[in-house]
PDB file of N, CA and C in Angstrom:
ATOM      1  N   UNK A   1       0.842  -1.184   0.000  1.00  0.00           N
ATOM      2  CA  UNK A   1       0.000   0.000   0.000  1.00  0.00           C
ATOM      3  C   UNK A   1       0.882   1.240   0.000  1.00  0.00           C
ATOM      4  N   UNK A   2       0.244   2.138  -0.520  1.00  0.00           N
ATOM      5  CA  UNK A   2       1.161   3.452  -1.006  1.00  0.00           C
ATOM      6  C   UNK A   2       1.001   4.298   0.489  1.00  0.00           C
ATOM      7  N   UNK A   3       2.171   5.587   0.658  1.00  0.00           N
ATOM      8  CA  UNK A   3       2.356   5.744   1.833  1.00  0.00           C
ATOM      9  C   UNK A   3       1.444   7.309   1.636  1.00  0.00           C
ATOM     10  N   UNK A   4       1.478   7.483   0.471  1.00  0.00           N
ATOM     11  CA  UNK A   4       0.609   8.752  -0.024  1.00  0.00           C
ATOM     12  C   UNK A   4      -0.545   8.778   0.815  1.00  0.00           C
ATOM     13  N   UNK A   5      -1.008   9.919   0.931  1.00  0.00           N
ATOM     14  CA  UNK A   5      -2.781   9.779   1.462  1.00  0.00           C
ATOM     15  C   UNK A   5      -3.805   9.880   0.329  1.00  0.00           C
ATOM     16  N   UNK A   6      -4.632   9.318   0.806  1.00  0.00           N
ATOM     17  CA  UNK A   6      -6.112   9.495  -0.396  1.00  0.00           C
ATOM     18  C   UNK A   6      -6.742  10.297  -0.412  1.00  0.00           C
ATOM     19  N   UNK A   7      -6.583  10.898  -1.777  1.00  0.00           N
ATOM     20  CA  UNK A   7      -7.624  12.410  -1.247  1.00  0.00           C
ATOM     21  C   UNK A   7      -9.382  11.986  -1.410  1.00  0.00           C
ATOM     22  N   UNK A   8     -10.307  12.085  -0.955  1.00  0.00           N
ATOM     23  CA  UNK A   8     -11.364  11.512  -0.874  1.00  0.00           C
ATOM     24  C   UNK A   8     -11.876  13.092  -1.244  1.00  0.00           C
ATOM     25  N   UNK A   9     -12.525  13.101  -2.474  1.00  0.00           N
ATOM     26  CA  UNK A   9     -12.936  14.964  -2.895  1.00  0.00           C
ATOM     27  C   UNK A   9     -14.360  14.526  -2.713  1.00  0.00           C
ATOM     28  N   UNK A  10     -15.198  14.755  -1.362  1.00  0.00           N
ATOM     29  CA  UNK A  10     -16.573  14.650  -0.925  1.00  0.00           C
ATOM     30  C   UNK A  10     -16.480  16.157  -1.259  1.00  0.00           C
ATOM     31  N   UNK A  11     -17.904  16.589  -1.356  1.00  0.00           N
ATOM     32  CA  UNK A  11     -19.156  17.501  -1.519  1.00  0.00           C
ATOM     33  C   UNK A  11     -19.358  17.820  -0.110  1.00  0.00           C
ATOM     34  N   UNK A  12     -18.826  19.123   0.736  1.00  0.00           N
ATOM     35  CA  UNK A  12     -19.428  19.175   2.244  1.00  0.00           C
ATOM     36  C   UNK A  12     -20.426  19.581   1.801  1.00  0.00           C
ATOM     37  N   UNK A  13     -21.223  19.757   3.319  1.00  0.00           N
ATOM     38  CA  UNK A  13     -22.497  19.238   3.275  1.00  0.00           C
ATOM     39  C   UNK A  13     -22.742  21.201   3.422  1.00  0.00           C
ATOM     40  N   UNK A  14     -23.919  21.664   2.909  1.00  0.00           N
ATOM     41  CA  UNK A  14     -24.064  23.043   3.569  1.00  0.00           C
ATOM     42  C   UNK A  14     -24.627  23.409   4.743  1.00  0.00           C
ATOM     43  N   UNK A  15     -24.817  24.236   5.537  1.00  0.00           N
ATOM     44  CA  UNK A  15     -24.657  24.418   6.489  1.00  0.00           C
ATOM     45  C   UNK A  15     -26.524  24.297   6.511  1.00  0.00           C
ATOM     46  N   UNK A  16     -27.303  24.456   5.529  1.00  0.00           N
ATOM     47  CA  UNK A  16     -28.894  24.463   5.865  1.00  0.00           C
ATOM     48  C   UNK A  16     -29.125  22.944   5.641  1.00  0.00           C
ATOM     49  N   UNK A  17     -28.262  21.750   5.225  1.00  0.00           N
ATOM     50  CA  UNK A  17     -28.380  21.147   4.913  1.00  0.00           C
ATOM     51  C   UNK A  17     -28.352  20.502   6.427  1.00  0.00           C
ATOM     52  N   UNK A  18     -27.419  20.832   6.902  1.00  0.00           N
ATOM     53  CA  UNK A  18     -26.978  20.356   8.530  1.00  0.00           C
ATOM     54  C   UNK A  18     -28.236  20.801   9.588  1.00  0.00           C
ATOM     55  N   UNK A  19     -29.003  22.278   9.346  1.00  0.00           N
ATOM     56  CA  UNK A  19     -29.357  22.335  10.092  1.00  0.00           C
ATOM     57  C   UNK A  19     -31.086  21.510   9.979  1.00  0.00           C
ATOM     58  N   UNK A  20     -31.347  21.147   8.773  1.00  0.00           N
ATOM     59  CA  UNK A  20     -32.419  20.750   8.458  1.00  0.00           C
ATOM     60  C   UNK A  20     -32.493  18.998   8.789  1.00  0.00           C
ATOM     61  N   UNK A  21     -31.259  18.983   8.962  1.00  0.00           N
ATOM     62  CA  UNK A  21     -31.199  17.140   9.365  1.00  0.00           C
ATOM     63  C   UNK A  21     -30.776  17.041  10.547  1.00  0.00           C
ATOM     64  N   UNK A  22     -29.796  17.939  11.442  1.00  0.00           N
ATOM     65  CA  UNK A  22     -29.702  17.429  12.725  1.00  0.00           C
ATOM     66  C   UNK A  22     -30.408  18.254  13.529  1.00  0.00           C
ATOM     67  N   UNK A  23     -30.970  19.571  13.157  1.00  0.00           N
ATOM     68  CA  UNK A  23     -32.199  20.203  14.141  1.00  0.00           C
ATOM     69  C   UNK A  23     -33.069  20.216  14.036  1.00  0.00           C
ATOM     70  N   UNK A  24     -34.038  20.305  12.830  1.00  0.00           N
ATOM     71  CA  UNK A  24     -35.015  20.360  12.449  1.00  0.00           C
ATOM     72  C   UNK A  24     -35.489  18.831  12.577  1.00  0.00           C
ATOM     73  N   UNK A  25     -35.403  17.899  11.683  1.00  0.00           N
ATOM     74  CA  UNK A  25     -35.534  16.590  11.835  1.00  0.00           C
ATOM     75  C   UNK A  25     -35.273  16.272  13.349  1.00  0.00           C
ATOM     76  N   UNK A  26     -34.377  16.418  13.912  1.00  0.00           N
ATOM     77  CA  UNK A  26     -34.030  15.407  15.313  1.00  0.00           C
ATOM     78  C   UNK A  26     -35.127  16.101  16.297  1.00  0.00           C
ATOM     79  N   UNK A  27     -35.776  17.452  15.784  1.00  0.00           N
ATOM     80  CA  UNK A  27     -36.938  18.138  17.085  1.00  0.00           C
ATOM     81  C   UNK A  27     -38.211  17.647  16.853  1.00  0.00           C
ATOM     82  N   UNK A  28     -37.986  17.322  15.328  1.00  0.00           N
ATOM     83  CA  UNK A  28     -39.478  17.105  14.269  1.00  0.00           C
ATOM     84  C   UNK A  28     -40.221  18.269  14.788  1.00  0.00           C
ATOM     85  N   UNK A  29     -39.197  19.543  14.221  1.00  0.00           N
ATOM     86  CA  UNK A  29     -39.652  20.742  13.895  1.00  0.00           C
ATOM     87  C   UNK A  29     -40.160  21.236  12.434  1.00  0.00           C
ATOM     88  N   UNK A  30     -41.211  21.754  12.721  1.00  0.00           N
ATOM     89  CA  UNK A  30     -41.656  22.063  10.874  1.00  0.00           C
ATOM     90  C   UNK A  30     -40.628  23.493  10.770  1.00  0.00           C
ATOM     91  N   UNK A  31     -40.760  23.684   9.553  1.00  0.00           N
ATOM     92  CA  UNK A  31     -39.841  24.983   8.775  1.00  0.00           C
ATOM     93  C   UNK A  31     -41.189  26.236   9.113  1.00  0.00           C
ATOM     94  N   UNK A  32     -42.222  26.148   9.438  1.00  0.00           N
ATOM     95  CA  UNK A  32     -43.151  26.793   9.659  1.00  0.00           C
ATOM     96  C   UNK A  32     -42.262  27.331  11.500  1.00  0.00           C
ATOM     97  N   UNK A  33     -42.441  26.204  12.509  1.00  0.00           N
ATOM     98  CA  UNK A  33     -42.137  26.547  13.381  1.00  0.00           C
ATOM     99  C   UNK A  33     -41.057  27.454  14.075  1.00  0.00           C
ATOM    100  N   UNK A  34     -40.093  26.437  13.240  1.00  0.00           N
ATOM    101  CA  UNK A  34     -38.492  26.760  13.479  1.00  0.00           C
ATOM    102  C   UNK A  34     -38.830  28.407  13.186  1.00  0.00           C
ATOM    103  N   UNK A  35     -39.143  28.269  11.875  1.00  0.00           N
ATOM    104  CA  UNK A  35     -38.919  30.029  11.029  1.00  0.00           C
ATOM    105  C   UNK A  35     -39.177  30.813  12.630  1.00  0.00           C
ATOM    106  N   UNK A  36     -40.802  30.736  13.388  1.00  0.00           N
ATOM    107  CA  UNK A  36     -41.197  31.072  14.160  1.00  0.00           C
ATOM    108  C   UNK A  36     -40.276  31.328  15.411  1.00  0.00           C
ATOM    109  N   UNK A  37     -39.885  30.148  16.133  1.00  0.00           N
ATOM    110  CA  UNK A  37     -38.746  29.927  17.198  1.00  0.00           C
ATOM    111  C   UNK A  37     -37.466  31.283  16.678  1.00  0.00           C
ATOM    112  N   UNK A  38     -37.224  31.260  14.962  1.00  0.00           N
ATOM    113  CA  UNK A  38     -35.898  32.304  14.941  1.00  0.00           C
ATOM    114  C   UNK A  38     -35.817  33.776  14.586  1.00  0.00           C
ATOM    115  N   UNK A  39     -37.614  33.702  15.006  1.00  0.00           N
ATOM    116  CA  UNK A  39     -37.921  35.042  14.628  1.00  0.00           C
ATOM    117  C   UNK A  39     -37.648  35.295  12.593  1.00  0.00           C
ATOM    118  N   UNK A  40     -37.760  34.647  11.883  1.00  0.00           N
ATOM    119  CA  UNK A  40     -37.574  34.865  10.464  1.00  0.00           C
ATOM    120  C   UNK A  40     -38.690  34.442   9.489  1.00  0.00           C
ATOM    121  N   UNK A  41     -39.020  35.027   8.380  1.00  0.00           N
ATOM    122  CA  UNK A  41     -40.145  34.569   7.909  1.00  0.00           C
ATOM    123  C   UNK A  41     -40.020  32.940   7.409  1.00  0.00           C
ATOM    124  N   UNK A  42     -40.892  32.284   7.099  1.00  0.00           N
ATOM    125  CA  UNK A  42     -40.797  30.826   6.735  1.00  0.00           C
ATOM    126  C   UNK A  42     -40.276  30.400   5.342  1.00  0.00           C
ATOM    127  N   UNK A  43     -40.104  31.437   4.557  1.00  0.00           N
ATOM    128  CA  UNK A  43     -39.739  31.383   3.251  1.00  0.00           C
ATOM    129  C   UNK A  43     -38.175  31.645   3.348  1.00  0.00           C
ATOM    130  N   UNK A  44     -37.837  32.339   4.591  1.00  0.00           N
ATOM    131  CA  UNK A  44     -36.411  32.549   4.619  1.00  0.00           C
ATOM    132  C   UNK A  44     -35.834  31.401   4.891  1.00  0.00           C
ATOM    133  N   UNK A  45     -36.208  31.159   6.053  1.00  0.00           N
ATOM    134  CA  UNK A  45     -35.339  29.765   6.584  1.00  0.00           C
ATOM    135  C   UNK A  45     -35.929  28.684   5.987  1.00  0.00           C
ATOM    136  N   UNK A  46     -36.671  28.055   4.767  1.00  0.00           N
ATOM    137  CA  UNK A  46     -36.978  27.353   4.221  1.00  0.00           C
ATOM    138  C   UNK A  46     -35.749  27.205   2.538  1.00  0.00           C
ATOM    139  N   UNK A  47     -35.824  28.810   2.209  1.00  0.00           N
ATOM    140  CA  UNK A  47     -34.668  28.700   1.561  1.00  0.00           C
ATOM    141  C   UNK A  47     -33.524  28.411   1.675  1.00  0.00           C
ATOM    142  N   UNK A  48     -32.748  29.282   3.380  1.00  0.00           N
ATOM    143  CA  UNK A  48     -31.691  28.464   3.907  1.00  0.00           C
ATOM    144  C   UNK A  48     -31.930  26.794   4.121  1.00  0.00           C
ATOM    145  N   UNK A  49     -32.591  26.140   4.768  1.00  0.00           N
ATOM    146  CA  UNK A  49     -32.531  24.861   4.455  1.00  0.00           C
ATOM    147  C   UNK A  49     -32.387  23.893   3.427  1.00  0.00           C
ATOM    148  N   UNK A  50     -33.008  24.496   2.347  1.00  0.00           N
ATOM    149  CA  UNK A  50     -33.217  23.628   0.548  1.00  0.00           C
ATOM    150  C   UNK A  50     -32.294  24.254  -0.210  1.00  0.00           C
ATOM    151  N   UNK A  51     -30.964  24.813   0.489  1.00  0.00           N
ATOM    152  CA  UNK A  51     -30.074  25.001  -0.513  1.00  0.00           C
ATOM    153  C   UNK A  51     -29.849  25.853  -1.264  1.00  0.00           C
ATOM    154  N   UNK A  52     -31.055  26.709  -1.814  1.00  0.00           N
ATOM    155  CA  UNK A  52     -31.055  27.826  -2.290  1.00  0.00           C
ATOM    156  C   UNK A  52     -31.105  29.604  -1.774  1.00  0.00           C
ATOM    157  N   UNK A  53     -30.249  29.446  -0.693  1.00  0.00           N
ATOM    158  CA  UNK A  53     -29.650  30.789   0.358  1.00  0.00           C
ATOM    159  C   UNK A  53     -28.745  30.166   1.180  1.00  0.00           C
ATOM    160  N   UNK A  54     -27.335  30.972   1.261  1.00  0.00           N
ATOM    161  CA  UNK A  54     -26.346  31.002   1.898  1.00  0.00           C
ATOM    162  C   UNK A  54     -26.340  31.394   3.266  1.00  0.00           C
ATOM    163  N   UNK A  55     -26.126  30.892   4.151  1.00  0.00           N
ATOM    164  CA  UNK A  55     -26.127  31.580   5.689  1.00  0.00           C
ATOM    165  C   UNK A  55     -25.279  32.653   5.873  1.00  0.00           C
ATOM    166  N   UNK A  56     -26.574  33.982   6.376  1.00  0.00           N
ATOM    167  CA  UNK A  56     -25.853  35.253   7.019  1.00  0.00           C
ATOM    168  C   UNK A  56     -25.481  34.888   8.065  1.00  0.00           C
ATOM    169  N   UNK A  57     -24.600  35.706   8.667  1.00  0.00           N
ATOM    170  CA  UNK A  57     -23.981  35.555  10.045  1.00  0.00           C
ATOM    171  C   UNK A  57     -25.079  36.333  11.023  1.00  0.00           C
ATOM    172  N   UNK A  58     -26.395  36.974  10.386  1.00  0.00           N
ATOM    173  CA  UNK A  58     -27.611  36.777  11.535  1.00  0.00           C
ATOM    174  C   UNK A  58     -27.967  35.813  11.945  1.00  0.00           C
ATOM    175  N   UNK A  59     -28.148  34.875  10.876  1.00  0.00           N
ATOM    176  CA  UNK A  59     -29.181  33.827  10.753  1.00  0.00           C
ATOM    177  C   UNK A  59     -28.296  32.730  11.539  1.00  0.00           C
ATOM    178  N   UNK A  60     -27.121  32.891  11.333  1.00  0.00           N
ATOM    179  CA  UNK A  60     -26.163  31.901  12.594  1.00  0.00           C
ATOM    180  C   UNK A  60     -26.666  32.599  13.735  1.00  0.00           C
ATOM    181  N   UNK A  61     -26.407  33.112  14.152  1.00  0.00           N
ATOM    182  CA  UNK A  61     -26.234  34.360  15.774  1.00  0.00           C
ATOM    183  C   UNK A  61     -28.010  33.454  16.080  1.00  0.00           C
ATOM    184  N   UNK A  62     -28.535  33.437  15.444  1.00  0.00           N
ATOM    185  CA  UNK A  62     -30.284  33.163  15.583  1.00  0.00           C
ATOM    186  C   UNK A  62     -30.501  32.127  15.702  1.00  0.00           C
ATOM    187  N   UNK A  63     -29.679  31.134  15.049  1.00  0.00           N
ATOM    188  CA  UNK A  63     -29.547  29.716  15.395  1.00  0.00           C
ATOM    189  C   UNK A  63     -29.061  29.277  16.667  1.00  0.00           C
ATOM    190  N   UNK A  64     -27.812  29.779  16.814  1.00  0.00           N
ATOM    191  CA  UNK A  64     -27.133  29.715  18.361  1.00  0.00           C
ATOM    192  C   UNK A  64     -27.969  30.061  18.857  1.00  0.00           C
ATOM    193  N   UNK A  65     -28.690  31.306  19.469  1.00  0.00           N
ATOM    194  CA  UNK A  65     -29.655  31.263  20.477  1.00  0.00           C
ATOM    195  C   UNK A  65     -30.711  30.502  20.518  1.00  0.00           C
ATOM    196  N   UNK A  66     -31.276  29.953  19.500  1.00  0.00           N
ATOM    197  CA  UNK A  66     -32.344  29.260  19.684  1.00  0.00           C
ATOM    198  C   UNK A  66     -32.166  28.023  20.106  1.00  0.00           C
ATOM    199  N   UNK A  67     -31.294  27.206  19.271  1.00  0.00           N
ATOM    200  CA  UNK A  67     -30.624  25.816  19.365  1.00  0.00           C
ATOM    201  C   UNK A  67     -29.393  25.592  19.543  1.00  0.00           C
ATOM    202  N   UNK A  68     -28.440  26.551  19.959  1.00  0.00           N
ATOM    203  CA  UNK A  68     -27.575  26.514  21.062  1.00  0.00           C
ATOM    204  C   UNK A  68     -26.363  25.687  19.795  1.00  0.00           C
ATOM    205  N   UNK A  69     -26.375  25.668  18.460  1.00  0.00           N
ATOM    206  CA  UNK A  69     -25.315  25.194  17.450  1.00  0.00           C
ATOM    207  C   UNK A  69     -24.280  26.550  17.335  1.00  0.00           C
ATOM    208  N   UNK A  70     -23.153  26.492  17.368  1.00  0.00           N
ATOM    209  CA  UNK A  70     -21.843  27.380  17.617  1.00  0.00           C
ATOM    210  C   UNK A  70     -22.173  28.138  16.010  1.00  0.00           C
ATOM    211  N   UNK A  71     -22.320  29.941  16.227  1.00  0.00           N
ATOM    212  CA  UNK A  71     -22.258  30.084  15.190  1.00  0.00           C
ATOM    213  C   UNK A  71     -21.199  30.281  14.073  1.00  0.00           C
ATOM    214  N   UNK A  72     -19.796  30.154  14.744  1.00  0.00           N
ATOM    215  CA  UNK A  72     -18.624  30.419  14.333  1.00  0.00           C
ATOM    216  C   UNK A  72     -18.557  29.143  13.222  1.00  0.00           C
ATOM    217  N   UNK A  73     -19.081  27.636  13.872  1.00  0.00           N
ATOM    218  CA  UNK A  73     -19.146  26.565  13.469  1.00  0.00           C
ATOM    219  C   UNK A  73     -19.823  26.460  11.957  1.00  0.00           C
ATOM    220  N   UNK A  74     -21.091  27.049  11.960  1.00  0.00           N
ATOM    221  CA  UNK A  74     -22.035  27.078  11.187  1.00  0.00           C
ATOM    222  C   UNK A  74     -21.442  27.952   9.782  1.00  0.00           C
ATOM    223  N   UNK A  75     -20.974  29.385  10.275  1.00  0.00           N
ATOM    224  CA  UNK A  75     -20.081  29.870   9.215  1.00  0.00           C
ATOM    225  C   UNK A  75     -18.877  29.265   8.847  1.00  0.00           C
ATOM    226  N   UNK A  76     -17.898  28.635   9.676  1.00  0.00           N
ATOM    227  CA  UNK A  76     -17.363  27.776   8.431  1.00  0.00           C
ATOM    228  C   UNK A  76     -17.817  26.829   7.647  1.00  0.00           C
ATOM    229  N   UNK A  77     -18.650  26.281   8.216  1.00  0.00           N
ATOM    230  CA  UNK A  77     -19.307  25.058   7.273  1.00  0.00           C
ATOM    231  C   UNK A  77     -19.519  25.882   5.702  1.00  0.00           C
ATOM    232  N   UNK A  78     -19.956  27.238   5.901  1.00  0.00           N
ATOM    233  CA  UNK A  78     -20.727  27.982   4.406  1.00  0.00           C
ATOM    234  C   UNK A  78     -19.396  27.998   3.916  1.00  0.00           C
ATOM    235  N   UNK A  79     -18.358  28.598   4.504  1.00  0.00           N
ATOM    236  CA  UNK A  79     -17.086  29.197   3.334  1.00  0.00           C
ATOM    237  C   UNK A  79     -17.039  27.809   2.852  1.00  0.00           C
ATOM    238  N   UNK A  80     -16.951  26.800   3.914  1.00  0.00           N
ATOM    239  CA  UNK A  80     -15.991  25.435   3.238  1.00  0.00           C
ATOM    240  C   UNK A  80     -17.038  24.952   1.986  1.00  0.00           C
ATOM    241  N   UNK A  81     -18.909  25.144   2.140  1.00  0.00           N
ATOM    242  CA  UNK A  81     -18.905  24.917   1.001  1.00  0.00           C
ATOM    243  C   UNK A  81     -18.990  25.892  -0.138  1.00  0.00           C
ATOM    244  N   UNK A  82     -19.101  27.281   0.346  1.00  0.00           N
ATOM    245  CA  UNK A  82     -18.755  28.495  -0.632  1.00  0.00           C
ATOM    246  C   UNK A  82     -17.317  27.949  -1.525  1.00  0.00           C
ATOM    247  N   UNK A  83     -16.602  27.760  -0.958  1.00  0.00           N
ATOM    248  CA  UNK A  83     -14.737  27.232  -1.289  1.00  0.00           C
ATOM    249  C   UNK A  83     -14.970  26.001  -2.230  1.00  0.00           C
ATOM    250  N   UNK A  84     -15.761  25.020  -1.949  1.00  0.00           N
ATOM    251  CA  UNK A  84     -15.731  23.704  -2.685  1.00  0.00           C
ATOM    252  C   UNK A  84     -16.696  23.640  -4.000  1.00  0.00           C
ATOM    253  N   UNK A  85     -17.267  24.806  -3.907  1.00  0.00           N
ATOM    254  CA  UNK A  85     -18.439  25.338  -5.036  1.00  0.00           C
ATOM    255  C   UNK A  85     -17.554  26.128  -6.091  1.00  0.00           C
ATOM    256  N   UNK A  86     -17.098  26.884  -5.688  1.00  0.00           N
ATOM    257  CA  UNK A  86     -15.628  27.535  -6.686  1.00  0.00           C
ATOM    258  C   UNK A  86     -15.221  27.006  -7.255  1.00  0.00           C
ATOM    259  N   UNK A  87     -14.693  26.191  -6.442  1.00  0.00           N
ATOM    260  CA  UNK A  87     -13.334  25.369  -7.122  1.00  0.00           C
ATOM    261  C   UNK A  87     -14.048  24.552  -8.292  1.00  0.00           C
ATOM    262  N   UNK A  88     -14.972  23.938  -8.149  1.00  0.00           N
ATOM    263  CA  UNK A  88     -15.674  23.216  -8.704  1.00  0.00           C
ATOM    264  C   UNK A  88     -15.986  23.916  -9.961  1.00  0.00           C
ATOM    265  N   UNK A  89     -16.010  25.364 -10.045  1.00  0.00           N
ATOM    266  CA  UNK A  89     -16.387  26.370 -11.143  1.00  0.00           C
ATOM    267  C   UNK A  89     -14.975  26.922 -12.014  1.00  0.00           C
ATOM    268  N   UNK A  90     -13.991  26.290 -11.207  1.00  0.00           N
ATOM    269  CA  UNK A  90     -12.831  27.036 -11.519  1.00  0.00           C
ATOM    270  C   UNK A  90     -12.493  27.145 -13.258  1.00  0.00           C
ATOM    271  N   UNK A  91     -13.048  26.028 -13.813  1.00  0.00           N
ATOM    272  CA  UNK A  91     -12.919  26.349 -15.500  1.00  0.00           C
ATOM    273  C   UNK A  91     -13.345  27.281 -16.272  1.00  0.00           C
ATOM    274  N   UNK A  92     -14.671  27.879 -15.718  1.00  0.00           N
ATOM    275  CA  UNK A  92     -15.415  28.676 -16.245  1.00  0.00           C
ATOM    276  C   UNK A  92     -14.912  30.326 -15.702  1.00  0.00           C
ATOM    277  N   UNK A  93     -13.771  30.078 -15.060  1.00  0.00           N
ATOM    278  CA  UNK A  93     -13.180  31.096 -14.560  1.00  0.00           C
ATOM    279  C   UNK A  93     -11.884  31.864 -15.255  1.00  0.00           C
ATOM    280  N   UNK A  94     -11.553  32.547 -16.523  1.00  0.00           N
ATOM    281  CA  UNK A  94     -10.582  32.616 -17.113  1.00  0.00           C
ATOM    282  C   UNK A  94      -9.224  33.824 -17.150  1.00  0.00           C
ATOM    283  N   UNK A  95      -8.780  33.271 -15.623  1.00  0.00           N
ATOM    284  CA  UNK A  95      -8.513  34.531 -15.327  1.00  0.00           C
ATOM    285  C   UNK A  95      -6.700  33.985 -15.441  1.00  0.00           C
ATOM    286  N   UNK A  96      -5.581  34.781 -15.821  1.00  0.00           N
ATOM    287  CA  UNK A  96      -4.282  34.275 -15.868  1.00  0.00           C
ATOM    288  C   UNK A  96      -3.663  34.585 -14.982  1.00  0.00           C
ATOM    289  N   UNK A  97      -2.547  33.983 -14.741  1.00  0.00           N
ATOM    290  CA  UNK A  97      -1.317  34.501 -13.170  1.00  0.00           C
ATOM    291  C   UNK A  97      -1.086  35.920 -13.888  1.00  0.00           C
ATOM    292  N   UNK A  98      -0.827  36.703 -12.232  1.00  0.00           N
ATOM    293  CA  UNK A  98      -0.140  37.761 -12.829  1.00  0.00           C
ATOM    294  C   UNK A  98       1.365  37.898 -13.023  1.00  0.00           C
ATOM    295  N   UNK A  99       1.941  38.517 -13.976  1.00  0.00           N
ATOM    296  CA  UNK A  99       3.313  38.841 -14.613  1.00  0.00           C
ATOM    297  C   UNK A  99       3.292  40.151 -14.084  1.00  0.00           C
ATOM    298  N   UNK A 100       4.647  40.679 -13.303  1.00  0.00           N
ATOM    299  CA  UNK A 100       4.816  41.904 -13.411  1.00  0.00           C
ATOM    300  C   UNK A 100       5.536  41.841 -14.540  1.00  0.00           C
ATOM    301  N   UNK A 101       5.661  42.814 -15.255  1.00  0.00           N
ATOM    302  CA  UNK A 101       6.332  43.547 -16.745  1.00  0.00           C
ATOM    303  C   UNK A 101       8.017  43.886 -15.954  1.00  0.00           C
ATOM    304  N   UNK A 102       9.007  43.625 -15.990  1.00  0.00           N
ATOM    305  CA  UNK A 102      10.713  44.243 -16.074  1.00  0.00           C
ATOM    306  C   UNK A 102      10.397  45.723 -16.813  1.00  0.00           C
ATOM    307  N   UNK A 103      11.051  46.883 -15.937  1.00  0.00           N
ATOM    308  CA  UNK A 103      11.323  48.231 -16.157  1.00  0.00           C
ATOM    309  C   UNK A 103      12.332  47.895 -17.176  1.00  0.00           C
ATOM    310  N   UNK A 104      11.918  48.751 -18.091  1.00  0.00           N
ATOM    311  CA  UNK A 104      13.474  49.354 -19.286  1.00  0.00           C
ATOM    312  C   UNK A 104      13.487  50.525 -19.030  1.00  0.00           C
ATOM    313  N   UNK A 105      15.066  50.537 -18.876  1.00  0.00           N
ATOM    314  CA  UNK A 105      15.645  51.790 -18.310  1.00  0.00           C
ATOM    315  C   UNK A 105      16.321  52.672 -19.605  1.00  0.00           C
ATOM    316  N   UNK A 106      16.381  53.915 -19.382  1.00  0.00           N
ATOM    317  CA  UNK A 106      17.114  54.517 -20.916  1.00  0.00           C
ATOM    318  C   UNK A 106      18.099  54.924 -20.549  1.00  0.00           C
TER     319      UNK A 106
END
């Protein structure tokens, strides 16, 4: 066996994705309620959950108080998958290293 490590390139999980399976599910809280419990409308935190909205660092701060999940925690989870969503885009990205230009002197 090789002494290399394996890079295993998983998909993290997003952070509404987390909160919709280990809080929501584990309270068998509806997205009606929860919204209620975080003070936010139901369309908000329904979008944060299904993937289609990124977590503000309110909507963490709102989580921690309600359900007591670290919001420091919760925002990295977004960069790491903000970061793994990029990268993933990186072709469609056509941008070159930069060259500084050498001064000619007269």
């Amino acid at each position: 066996m090789s002494d290399e490590m394996t890079k295993i390139d998983m998909a993290p999980s997003s952070p509404g994705e987390f909160v919709r399976e280990e809080i929501l599910n584990n309270l068998n809280l509806s997205v009606t309620d929860a919204a209620e419990a975080l003070g936010v409308r139901r369309s908000t935190l329904s979008n944060f959950v299904n993937g289609n909205a990124a977590l503000s660092p309110e909507m963490a701060l709102r989580i921690e108080k309600a359900f007591g999940v670290d919001m420091g925690m919760l925002l990295r989870m977004q960069a790491w998958h903000d970061a793994y969503s990029m990268k993933c885009r990186a072709g469609e990205i056509d941008v070159k290293p930069f060259r500084r230009l050498a001064k000619t002197g007269l």
